[in-house]
Protein backbone atom coordinates (compact mmCIF):
# COMPACT_ATOMS: atom_id res chain seq x y z
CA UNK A 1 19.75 -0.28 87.94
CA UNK A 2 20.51 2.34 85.25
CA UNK A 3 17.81 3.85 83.54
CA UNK A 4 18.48 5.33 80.29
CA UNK A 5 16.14 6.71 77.30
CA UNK A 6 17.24 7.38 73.94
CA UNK A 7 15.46 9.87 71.80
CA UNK A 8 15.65 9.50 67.80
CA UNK A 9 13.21 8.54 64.63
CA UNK A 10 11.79 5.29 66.97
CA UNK A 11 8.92 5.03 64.93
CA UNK A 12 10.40 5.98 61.43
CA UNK A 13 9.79 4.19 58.89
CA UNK A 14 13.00 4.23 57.47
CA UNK A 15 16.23 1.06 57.19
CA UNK A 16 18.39 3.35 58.47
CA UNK A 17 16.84 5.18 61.66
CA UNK A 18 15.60 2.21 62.26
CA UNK A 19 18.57 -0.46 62.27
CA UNK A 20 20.82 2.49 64.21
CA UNK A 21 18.55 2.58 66.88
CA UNK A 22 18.42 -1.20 67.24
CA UNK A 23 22.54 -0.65 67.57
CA UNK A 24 22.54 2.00 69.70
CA UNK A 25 20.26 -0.09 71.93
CA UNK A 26 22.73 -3.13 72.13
CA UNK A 27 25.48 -0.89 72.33
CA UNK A 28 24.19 0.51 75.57
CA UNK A 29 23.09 -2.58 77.04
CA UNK A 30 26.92 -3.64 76.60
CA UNK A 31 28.71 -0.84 78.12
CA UNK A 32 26.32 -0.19 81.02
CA UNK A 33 26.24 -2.73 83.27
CA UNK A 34 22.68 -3.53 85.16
CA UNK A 35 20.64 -0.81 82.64
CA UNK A 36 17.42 -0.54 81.51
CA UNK A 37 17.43 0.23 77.51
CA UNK A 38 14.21 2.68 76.98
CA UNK A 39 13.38 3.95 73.42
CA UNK A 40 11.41 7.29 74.15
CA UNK A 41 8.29 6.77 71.04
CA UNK A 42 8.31 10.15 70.36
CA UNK A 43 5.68 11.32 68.01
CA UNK A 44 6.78 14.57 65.97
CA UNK A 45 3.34 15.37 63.54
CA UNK A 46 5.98 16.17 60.55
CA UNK A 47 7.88 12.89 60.78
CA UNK A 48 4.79 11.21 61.36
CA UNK A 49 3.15 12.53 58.33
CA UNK A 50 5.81 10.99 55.64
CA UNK A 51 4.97 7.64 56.48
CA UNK A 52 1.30 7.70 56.79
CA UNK A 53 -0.31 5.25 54.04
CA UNK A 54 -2.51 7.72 52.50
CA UNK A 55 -0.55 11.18 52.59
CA UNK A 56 -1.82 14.65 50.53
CA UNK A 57 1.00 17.28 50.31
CA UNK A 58 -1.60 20.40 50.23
CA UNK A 59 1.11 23.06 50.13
CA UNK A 60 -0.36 23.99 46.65
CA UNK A 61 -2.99 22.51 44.25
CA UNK A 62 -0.10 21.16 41.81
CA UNK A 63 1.16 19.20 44.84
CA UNK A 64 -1.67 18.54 46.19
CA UNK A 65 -3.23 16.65 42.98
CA UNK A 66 0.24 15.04 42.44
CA UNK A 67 0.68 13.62 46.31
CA UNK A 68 -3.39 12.43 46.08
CA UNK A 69 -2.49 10.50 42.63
CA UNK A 70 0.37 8.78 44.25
CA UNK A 71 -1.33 7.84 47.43
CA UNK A 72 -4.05 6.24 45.20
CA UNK A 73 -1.16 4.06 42.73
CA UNK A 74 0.97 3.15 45.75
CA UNK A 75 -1.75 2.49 48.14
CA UNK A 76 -1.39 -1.30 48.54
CA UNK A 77 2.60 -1.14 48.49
CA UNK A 78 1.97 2.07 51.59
CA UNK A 79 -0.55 -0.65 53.36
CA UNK A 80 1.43 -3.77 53.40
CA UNK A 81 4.82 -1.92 53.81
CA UNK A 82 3.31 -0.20 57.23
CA UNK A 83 2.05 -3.11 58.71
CA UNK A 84 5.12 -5.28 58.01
CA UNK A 85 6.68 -2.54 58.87
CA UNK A 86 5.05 -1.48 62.69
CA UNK A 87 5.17 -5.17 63.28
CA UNK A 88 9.16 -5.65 63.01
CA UNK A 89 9.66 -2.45 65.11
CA UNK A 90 7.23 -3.67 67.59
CA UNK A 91 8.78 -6.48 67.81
CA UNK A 92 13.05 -5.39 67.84
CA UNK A 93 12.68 -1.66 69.69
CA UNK A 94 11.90 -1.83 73.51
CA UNK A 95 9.54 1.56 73.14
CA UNK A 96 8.06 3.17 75.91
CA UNK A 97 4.34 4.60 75.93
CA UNK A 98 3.31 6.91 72.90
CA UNK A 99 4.78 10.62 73.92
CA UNK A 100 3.66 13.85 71.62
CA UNK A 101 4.65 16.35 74.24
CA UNK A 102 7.52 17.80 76.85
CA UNK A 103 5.09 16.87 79.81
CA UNK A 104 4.87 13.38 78.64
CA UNK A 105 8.69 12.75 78.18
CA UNK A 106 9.35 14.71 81.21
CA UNK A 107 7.20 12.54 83.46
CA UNK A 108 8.65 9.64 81.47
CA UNK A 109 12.04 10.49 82.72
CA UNK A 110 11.76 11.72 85.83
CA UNK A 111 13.46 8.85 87.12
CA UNK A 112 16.24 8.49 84.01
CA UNK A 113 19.55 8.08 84.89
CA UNK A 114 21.29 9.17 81.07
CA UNK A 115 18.94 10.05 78.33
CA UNK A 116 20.13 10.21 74.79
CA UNK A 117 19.52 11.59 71.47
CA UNK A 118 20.80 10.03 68.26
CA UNK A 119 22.21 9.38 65.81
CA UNK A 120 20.57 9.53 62.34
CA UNK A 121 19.57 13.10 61.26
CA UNK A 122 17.66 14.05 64.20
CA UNK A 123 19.25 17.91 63.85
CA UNK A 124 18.24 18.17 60.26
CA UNK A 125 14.89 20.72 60.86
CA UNK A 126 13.60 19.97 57.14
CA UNK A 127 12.60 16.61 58.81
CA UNK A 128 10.65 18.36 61.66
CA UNK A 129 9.43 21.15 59.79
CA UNK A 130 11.67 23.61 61.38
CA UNK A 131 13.45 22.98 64.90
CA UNK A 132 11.88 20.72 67.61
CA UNK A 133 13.62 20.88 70.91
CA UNK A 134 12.80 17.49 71.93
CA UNK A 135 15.40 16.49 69.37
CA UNK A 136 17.98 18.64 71.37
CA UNK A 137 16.43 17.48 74.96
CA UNK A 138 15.19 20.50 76.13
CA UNK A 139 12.80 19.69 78.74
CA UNK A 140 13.12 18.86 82.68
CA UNK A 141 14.88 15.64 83.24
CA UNK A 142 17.29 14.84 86.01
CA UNK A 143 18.71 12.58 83.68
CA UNK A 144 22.15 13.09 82.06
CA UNK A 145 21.89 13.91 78.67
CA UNK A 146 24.10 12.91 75.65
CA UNK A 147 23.67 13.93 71.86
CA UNK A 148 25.95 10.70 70.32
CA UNK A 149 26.55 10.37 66.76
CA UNK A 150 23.66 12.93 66.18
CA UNK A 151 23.45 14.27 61.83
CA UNK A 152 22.32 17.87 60.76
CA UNK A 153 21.71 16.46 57.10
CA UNK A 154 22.76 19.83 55.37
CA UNK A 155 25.64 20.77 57.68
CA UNK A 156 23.84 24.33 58.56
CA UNK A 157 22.39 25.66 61.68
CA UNK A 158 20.97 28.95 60.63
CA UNK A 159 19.42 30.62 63.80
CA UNK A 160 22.86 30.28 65.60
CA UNK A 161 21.04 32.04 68.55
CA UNK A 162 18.93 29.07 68.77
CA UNK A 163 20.84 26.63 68.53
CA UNK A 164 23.43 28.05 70.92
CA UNK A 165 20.96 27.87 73.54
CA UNK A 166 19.39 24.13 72.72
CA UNK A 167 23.57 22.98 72.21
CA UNK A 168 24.55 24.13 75.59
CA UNK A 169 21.44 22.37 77.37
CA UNK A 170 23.43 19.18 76.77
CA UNK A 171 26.15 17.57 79.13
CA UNK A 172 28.16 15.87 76.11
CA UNK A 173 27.94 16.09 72.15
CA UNK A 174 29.26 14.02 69.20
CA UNK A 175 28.57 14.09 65.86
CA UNK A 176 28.22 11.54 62.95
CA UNK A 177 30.19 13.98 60.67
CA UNK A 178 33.13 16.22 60.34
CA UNK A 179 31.24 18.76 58.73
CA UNK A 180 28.86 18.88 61.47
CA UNK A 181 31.30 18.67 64.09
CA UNK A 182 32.73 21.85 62.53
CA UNK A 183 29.20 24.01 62.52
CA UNK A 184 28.73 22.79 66.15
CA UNK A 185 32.08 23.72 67.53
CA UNK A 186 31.88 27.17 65.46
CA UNK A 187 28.24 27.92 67.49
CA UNK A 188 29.49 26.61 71.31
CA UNK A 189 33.22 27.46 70.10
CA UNK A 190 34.63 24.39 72.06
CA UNK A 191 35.88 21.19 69.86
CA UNK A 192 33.30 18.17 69.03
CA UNK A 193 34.05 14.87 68.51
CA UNK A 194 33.44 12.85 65.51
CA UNK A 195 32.05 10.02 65.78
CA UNK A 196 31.00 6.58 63.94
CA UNK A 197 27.20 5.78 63.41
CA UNK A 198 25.77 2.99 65.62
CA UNK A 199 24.76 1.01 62.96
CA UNK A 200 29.01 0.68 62.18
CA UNK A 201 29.81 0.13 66.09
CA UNK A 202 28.14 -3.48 66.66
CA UNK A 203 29.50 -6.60 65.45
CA UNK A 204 28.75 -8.17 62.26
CA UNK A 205 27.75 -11.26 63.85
CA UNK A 206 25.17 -9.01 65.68
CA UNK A 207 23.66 -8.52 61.79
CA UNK A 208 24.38 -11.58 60.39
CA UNK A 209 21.39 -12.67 62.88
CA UNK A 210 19.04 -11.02 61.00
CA UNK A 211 20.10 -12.48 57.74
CA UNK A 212 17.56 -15.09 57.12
CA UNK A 213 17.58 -17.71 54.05
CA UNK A 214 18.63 -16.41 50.56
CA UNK A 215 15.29 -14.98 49.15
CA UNK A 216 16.01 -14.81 45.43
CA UNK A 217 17.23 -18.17 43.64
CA UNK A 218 19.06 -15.94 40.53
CA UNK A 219 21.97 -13.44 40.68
CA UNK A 220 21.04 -9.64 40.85
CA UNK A 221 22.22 -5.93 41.55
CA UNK A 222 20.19 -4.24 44.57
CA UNK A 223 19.06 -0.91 44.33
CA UNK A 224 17.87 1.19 46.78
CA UNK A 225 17.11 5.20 46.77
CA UNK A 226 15.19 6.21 49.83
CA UNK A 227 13.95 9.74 47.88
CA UNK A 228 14.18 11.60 45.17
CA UNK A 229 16.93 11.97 42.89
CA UNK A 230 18.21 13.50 39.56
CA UNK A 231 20.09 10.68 37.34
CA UNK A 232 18.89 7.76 39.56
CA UNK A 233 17.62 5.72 36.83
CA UNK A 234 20.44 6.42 34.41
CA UNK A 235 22.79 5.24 37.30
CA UNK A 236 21.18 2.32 37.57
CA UNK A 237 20.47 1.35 34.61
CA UNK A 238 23.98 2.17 33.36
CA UNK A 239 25.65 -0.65 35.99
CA UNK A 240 22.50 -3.33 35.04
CA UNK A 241 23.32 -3.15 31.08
CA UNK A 242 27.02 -3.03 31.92
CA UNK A 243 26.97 -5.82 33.92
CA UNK A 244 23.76 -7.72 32.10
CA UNK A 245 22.16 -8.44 35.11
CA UNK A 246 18.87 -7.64 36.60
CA UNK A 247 17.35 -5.42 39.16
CA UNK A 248 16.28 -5.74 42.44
CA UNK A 249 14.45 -2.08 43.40
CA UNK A 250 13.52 -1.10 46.88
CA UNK A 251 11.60 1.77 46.14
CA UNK A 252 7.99 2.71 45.70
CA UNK A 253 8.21 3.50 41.92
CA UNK A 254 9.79 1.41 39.46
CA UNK A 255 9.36 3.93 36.82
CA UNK A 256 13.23 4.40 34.78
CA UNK A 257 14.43 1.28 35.73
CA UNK A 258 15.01 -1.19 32.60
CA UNK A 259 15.98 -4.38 33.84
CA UNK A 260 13.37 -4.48 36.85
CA UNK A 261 13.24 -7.77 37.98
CA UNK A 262 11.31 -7.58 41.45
CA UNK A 263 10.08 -4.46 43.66
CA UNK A 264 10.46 -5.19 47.20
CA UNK A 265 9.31 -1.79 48.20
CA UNK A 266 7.14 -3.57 51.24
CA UNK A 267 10.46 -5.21 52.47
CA UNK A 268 11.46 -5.15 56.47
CA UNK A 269 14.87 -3.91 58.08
CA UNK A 270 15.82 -7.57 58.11
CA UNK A 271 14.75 -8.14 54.45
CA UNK A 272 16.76 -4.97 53.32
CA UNK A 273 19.86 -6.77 55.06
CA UNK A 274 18.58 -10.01 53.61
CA UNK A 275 18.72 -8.22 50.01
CA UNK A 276 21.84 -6.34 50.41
CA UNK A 277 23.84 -9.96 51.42
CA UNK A 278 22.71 -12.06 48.95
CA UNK A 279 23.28 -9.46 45.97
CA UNK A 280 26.38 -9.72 43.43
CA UNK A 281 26.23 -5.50 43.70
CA UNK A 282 24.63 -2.69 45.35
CA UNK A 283 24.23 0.63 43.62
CA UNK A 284 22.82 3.13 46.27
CA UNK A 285 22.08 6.91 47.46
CA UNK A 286 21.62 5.88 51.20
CA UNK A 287 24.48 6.25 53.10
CA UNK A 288 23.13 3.29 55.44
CA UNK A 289 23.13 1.12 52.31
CA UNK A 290 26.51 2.05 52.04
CA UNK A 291 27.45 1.42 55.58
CA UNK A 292 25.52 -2.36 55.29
CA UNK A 293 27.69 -2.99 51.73
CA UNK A 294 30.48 -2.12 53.65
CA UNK A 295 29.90 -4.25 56.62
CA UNK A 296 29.18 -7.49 54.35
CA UNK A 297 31.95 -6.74 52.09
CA UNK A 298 29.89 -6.15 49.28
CA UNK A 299 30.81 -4.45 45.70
CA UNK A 300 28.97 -1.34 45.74
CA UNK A 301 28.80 2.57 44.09
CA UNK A 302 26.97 5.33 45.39
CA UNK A 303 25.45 8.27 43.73
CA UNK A 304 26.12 10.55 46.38
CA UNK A 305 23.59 13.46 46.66
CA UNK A 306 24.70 17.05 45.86
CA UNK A 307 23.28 18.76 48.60
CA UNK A 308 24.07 16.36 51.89
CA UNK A 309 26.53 13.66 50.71
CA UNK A 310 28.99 14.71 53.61
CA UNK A 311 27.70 11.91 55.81
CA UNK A 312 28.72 9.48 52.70
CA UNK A 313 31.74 11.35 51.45
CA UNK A 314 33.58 11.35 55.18
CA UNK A 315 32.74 7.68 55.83
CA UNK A 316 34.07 6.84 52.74
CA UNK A 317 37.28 9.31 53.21
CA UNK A 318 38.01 7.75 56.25
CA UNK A 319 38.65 4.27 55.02
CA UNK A 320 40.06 4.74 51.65
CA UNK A 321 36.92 4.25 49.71
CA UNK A 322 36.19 7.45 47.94
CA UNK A 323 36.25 6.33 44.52
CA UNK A 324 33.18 3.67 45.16
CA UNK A 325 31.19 7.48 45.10
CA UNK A 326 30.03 9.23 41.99
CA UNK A 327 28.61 12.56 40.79
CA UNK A 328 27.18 11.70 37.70
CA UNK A 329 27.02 8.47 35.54
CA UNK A 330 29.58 9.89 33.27
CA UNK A 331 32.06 9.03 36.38
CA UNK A 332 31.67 5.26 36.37
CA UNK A 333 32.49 5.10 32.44
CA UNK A 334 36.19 4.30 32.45
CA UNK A 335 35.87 2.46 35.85
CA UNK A 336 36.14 -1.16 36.43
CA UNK A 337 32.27 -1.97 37.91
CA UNK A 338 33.28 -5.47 39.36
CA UNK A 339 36.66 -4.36 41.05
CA UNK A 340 37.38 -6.01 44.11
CA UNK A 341 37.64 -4.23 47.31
CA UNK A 342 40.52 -4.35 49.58
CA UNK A 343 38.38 -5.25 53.15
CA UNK A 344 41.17 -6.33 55.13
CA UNK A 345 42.56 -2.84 54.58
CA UNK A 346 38.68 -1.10 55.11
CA UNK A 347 38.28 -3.59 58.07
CA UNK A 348 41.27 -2.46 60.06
CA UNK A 349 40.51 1.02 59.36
CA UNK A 350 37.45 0.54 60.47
CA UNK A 351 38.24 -1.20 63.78
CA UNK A 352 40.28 1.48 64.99
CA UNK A 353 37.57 4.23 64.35
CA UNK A 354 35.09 1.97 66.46
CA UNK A 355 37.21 1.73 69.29
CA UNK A 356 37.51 5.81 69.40
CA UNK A 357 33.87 6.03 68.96
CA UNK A 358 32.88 3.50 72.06
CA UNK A 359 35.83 5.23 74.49
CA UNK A 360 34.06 8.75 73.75
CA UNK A 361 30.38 7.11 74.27
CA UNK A 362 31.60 4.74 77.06
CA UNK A 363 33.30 8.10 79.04
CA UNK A 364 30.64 10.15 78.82
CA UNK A 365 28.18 7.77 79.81
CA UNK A 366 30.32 7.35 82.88
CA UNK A 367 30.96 10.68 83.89
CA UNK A 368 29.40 12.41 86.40
């Protein structure tokens, strides 16, 4: 039997490094025959940190008071969303025991056959509070090791001496965007492949099982920001009086947002699918929001961020959608919000990238 470990943001409590690692799982399970699926629960303190229920930013005192106000207004939403939260991962991610160290993951793999990191932005170091070489498997394993799909968020490695030495520990590296593809094969000068997100390489019968009951008896547009950013609220609130229809929001604050109809802030990875299904429209920053529109052949728009929209802007590229993504609210003014969306044409497009993206995962996994 194969063993094989993959190394990402297992315990994250976010839809989209979440539902990629349940792909990735599945996808392993059906290209390697007779394996055993393991994902590594790697604890880094810094990822950690921005989920805990009650978290104080105490950079500086501005901050600090800021953070401890928010923790205090949000605190039920923080509790119920965690436990909901643990629970579904508990109960869809085959983990392994709790690992916060190289000795522990070494000893964990000892007797690995393939371990691998990805995908999501496990290379971005803003997310690990500078670079964390368990993220580029850098410790003692027998094991074969793949980086598949992997993200560097900002498209910048800046310590190229660093890197160089963590990217050449690795038998076999693809990456979820062009742009990164292009800053890794610059630093190891040897070409990288591009390749699709997990979340985009499983069927959509595979996520249709997680689609439970309609949840909401009443039309509505779904809206979902997973952080911070500029014009947000204007971009929502733009398509809800356009269209006259009310707002579902899956975020903490519901401050901006006109036509509010529900928060659903404490919603599960299933839910999120659940919400994104049933909805007449999704307007969006997350590029996995995107992905799930896409997959359900849902109307959507994106409000692609400034600084790390390439993971957006090339899916979208690739498949003929780049005018669903906007800069600035001004953008969707002489646009049509309900136009229809070719998905035969995405679809096809689509199929053909998958296939490239399993051949490249399915021959390295094989290779000796």
């Amino acid at each position: 039997m194969k063993k094989i470990g993959i190394i990402t943001f297992s315990r994250a409590q976010n839809y989209g490094a979440t539902l990629q690692c349940i792909a990735l799982q599945k996808i392993l399970s059906e290209l390697v025959d007779n394996s055993e699926i393991k994902v590594i629960d790697y604890r880094n303190k810094y990822v950690e940190k921005s989920y805990k229920i009650f978290n104080v930013d105490k950079s500086n005192i501005k901050k600090m008071i800021r953070s401890f106000g928010s923790s205090i207004i949000f605190f039920k939403r923080n509790l119920i969303r965690n436990i909901r939260y643990k629970k579904f991962i508990s109960n869809n991610i085959n983990l392994t025991n709790q690992c916060f160290s190289k000795d522990q993951i070494e000893k964990i793999t000892e007797d690995y056959d393939i371990v691998i990191v990805g995908s999501d932005q496990v290379w971005n170091d803003f997310y690990s509070n500078g670079v964390d070489d368990i993220y580029f498997l850098n410790f003692n394993t027998p094991a074969k090791k793949i980086a598949f799909s992997v993200s560097l968020g900002f498209n910048k490695m800046t310590n190229t001496k660093v890197y160089k030495y963590l990217l050449e520990n690795i038998d076999s590296i693809s990456v979820r965007e062009e742009d990164g593809c292009r800053v890794v094969s610059k630093i190891l000068n040897k070409n990288i492949k591009n390749t699709l997100d997990p979340t985009l390489l499983i069927e959509k019968m595979d996520w249709l099982k997680y689609i439970d009951k309609r949840k909401l008896g009443y039309k509505y547009i779904f809206a979902y920001v997973p952080g911070n950013l500029d014009g947000y609220e204007e971009f929502v609130n733009f398509v809800s009086n356009k269209l006259n229809e009310g707002v579902i929001n899956l975020r903490k604050k519901d401050f901006g947002i006109e036509n509010l109809i529900k928060n659903v802030f404490t919603s599960t990875p299933d839910e999120f699918l659940n919400y994104i299904y049933y909805s007449d429209i999704v307007v969006t920053t997350s590029f996995h929001a995107v992905v799930f529109s896409i997959l359900f052949e849902k109307k959507f728009w994106v409000l692609a961020p400034k600084e790390n929209s390439s993971r957006i802007d090339n899916l979208l590229e690739k498949i003929d959608l780049s005018n669903r993504s906007i800069d600035c609210v001004k953008s969707l003014e002489k646009k049509d919000l309900l136009e229809e969306i070719d998905y035969n044409a995405v679809n096809l497009k689509l199929q053909k990238l998958k296939q490239d993206s399993l051949v490249w995962l399915k021959q390295n996994l094989e290779r000796k």
